[in-house]
PDB file of N, CA and C in Angstrom:
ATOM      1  N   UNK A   1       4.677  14.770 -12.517  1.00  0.00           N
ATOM      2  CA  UNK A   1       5.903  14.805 -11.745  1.00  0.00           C
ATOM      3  C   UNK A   1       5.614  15.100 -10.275  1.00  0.00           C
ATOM      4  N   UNK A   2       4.611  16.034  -9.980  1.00  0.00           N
ATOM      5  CA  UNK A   2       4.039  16.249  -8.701  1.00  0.00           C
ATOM      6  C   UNK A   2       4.019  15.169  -8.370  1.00  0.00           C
ATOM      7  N   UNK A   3       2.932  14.042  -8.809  1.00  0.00           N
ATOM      8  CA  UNK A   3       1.935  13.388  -7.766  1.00  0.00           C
ATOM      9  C   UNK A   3       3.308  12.196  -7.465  1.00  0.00           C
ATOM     10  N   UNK A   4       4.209  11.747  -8.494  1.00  0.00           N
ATOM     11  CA  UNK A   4       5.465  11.086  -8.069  1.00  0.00           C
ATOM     12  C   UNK A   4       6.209  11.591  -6.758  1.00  0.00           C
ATOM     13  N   UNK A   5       6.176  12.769  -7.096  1.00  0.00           N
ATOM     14  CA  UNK A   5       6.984  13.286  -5.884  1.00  0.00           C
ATOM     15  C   UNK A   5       6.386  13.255  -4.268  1.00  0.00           C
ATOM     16  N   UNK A   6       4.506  13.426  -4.551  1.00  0.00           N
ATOM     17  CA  UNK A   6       4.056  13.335  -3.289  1.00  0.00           C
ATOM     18  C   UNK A   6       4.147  12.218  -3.038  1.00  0.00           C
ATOM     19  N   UNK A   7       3.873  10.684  -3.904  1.00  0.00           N
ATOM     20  CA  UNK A   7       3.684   9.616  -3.277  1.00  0.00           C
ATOM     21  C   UNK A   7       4.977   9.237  -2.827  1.00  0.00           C
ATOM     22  N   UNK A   8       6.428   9.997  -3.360  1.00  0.00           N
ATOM     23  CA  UNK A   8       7.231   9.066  -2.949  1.00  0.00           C
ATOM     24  C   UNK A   8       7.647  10.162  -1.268  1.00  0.00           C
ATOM     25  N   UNK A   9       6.742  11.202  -1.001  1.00  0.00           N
ATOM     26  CA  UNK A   9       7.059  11.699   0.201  1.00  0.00           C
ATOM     27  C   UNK A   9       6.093  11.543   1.212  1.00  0.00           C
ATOM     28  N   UNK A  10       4.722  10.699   0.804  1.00  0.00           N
ATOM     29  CA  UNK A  10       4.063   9.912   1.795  1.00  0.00           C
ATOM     30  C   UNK A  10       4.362   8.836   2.240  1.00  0.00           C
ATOM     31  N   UNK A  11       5.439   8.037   1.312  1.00  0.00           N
ATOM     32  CA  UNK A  11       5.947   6.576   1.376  1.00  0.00           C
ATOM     33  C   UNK A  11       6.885   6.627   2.510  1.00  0.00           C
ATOM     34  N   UNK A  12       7.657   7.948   2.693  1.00  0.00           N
ATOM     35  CA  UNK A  12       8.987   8.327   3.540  1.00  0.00           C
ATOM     36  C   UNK A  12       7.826   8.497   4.590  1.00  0.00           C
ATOM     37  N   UNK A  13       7.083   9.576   5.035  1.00  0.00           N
ATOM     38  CA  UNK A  13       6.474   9.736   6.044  1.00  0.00           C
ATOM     39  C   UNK A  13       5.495   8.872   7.033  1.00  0.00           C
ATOM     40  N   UNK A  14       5.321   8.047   5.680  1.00  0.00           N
ATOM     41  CA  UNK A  14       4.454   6.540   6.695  1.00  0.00           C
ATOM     42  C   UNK A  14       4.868   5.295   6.802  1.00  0.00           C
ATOM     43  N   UNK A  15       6.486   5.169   6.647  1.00  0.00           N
ATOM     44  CA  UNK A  15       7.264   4.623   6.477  1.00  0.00           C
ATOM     45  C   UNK A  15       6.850   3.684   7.916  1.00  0.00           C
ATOM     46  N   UNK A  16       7.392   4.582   8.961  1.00  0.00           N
ATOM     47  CA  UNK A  16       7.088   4.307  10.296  1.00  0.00           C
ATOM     48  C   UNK A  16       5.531   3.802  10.866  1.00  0.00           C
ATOM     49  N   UNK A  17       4.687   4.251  10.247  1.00  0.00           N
ATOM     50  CA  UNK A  17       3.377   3.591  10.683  1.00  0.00           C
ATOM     51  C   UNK A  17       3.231   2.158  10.396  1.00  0.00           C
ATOM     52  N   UNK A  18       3.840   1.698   8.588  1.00  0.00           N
ATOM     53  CA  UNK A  18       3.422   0.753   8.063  1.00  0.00           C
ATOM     54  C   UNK A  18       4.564   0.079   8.789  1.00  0.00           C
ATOM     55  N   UNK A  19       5.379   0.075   9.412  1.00  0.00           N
ATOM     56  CA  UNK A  19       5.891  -0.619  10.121  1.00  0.00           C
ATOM     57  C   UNK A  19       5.614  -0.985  10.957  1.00  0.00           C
ATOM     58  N   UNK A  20       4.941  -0.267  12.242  1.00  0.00           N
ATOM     59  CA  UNK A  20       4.363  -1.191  13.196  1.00  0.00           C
ATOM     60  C   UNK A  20       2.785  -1.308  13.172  1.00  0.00           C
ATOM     61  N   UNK A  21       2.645  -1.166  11.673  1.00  0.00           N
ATOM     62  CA  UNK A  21       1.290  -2.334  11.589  1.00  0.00           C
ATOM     63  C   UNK A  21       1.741  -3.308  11.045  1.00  0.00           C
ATOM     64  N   UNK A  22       2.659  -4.213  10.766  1.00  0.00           N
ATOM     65  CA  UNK A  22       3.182  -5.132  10.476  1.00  0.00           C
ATOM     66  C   UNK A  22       3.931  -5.718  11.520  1.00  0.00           C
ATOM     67  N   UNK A  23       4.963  -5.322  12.060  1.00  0.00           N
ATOM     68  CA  UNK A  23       5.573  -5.863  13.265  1.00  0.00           C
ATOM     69  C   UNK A  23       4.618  -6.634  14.347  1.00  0.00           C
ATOM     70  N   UNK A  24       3.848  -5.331  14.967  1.00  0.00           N
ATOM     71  CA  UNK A  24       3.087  -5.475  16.340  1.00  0.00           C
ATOM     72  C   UNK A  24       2.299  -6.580  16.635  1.00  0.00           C
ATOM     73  N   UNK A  25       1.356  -7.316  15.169  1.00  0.00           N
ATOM     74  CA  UNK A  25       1.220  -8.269  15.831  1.00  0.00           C
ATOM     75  C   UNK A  25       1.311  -9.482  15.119  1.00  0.00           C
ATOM     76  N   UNK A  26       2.957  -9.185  14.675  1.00  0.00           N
ATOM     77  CA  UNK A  26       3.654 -10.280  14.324  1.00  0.00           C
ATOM     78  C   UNK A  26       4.395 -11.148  16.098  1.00  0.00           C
ATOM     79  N   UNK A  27       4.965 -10.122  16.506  1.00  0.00           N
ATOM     80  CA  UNK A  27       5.412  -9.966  17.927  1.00  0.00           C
ATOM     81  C   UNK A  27       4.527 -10.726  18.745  1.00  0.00           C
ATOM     82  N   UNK A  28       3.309  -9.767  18.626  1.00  0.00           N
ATOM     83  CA  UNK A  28       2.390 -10.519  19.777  1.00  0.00           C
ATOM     84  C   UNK A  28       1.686 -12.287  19.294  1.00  0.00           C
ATOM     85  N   UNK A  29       2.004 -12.333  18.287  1.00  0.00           N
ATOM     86  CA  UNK A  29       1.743 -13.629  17.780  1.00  0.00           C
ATOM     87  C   UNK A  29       3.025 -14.779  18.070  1.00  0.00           C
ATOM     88  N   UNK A  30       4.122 -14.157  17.696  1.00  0.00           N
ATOM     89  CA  UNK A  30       5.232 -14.880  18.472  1.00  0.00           C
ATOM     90  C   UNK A  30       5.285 -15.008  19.814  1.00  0.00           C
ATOM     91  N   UNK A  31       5.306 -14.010  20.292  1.00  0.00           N
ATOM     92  CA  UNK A  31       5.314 -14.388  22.242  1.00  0.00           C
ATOM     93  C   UNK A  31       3.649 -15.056  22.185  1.00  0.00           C
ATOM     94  N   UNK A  32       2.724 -15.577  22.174  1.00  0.00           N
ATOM     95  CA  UNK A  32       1.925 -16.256  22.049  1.00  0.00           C
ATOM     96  C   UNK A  32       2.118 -17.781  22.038  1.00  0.00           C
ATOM     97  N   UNK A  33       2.908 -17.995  20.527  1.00  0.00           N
ATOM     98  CA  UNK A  33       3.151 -19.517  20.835  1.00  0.00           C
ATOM     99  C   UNK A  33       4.351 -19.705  21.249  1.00  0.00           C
ATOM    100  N   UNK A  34       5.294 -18.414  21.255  1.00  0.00           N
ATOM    101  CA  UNK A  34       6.332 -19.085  22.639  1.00  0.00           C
ATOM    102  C   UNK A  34       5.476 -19.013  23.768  1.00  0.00           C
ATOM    103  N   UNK A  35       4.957 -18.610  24.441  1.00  0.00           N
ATOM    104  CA  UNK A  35       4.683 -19.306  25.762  1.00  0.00           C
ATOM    105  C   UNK A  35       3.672 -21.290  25.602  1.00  0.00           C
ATOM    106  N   UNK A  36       3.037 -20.778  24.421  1.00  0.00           N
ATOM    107  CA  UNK A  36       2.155 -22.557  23.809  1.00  0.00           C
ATOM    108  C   UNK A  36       3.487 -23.854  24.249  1.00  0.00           C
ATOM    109  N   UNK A  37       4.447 -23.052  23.210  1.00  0.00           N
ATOM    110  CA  UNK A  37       5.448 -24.026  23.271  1.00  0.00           C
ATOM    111  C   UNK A  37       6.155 -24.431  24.316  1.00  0.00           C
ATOM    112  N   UNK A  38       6.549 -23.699  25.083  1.00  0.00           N
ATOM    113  CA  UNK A  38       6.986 -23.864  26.752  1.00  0.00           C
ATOM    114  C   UNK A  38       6.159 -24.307  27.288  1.00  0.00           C
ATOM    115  N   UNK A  39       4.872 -24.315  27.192  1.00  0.00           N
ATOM    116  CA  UNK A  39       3.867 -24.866  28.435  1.00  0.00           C
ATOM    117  C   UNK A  39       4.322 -26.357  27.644  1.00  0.00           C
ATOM    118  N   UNK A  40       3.663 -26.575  26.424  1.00  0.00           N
ATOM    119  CA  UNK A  40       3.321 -28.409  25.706  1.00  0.00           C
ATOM    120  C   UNK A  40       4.759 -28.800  26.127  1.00  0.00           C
ATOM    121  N   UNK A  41       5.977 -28.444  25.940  1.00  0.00           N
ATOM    122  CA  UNK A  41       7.535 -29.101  26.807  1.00  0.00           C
ATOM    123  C   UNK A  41       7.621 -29.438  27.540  1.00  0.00           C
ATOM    124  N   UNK A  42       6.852 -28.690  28.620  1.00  0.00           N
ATOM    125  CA  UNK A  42       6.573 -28.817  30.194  1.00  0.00           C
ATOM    126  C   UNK A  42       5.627 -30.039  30.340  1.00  0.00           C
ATOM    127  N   UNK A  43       4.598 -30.142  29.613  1.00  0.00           N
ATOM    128  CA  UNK A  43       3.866 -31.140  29.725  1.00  0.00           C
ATOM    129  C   UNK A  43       4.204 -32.581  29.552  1.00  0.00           C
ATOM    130  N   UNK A  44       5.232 -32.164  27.950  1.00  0.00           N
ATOM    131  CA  UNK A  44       5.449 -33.438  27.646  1.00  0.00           C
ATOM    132  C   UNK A  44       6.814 -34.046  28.302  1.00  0.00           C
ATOM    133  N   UNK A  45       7.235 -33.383  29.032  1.00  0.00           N
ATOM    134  CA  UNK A  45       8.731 -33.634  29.985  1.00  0.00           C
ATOM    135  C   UNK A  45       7.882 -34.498  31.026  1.00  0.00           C
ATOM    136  N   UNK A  46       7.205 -33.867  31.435  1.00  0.00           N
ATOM    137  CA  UNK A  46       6.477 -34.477  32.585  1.00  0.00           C
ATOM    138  C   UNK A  46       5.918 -35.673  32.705  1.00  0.00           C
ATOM    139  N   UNK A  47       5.210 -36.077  31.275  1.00  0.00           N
ATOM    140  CA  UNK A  47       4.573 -37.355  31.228  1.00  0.00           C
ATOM    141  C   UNK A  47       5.725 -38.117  30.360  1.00  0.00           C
ATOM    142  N   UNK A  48       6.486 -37.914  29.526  1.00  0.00           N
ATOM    143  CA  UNK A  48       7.272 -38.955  29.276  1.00  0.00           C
ATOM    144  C   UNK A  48       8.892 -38.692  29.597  1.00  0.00           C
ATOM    145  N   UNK A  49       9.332 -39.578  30.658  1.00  0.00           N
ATOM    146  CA  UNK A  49      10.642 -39.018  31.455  1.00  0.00           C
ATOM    147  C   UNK A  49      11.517 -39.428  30.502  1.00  0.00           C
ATOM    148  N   UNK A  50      12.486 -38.736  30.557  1.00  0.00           N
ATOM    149  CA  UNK A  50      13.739 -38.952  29.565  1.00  0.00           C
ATOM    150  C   UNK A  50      14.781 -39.784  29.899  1.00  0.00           C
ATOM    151  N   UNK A  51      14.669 -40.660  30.761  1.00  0.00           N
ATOM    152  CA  UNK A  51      15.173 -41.516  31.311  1.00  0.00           C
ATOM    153  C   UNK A  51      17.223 -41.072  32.268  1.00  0.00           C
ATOM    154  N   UNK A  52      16.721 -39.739  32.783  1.00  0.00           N
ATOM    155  CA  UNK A  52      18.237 -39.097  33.585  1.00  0.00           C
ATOM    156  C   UNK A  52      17.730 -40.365  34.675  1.00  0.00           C
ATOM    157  N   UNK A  53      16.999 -40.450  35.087  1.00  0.00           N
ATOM    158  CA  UNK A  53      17.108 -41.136  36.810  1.00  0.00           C
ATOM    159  C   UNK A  53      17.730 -42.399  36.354  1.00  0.00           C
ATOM    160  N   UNK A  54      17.476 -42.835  35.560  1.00  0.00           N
ATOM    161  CA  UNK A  54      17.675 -44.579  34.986  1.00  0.00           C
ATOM    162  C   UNK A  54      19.546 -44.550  34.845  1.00  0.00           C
ATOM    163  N   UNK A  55      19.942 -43.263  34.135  1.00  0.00           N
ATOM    164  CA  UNK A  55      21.225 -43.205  34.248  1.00  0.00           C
ATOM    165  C   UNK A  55      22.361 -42.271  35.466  1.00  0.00           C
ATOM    166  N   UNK A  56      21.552 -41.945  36.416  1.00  0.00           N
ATOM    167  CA  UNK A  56      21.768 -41.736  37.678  1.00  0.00           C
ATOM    168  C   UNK A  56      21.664 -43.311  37.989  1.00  0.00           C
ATOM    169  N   UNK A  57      20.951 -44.058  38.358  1.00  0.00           N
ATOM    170  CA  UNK A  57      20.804 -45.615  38.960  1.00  0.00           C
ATOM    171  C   UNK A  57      21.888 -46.183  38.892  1.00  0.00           C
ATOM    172  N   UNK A  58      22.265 -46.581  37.206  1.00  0.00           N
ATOM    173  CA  UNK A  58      23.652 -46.815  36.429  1.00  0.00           C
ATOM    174  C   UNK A  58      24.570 -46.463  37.409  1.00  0.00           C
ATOM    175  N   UNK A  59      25.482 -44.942  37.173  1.00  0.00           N
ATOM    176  CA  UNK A  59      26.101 -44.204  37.197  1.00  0.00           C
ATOM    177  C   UNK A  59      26.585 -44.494  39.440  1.00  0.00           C
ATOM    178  N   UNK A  60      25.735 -44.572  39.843  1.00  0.00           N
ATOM    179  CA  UNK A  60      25.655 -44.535  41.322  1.00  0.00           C
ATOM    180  C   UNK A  60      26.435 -46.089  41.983  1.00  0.00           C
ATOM    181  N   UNK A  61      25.311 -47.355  41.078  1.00  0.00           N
ATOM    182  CA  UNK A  61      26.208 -48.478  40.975  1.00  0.00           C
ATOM    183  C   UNK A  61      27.086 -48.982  40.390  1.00  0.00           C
ATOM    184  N   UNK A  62      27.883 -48.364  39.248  1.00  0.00           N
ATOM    185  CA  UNK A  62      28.966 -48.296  39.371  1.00  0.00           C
ATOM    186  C   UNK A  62      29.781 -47.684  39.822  1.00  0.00           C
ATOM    187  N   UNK A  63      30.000 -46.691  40.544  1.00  0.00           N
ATOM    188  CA  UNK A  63      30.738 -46.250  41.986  1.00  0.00           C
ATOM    189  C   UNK A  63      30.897 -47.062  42.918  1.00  0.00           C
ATOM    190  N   UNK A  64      29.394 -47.468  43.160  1.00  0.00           N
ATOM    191  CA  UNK A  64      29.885 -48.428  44.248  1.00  0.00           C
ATOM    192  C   UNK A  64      30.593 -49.649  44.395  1.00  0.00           C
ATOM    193  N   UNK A  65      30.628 -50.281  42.743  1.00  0.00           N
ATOM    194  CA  UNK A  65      31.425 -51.492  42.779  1.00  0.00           C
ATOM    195  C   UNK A  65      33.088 -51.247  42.526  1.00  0.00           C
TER     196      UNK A  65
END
């Protein structure tokens, strides 16, 4: 009955540790490939245009007519 009782009052007391050994570098693994992912967007915006100017072009000549 003891050793129940200690493990279930080490479980309460390291409750908090085993938590941020799990979190911390869950976290730092997420902000990781969020920044991956923002850069490759950036990249791929860049080399393949999404065609706004083409419908600015549009959009401009028909105003003018």
């Amino acid at each position: 009955m003891v050793k129940i009782l200690l493990v279930v009052a080490s479980v309460c007391f390291l409750q908090g540790c085993i938590h941020k050994i799990v979190t911390v570098p869950i976290k730092v693994a997420y902000k990781t490939t969020k920044g991956v992912v923002k850069g490759t967007v950036a990249v791929v915006g860049a080399v393949i245009p999404d065609g706004d100017d083409e419908d600015s072009e549009q959009n401009d000549k028909d105003k003018k007519d």
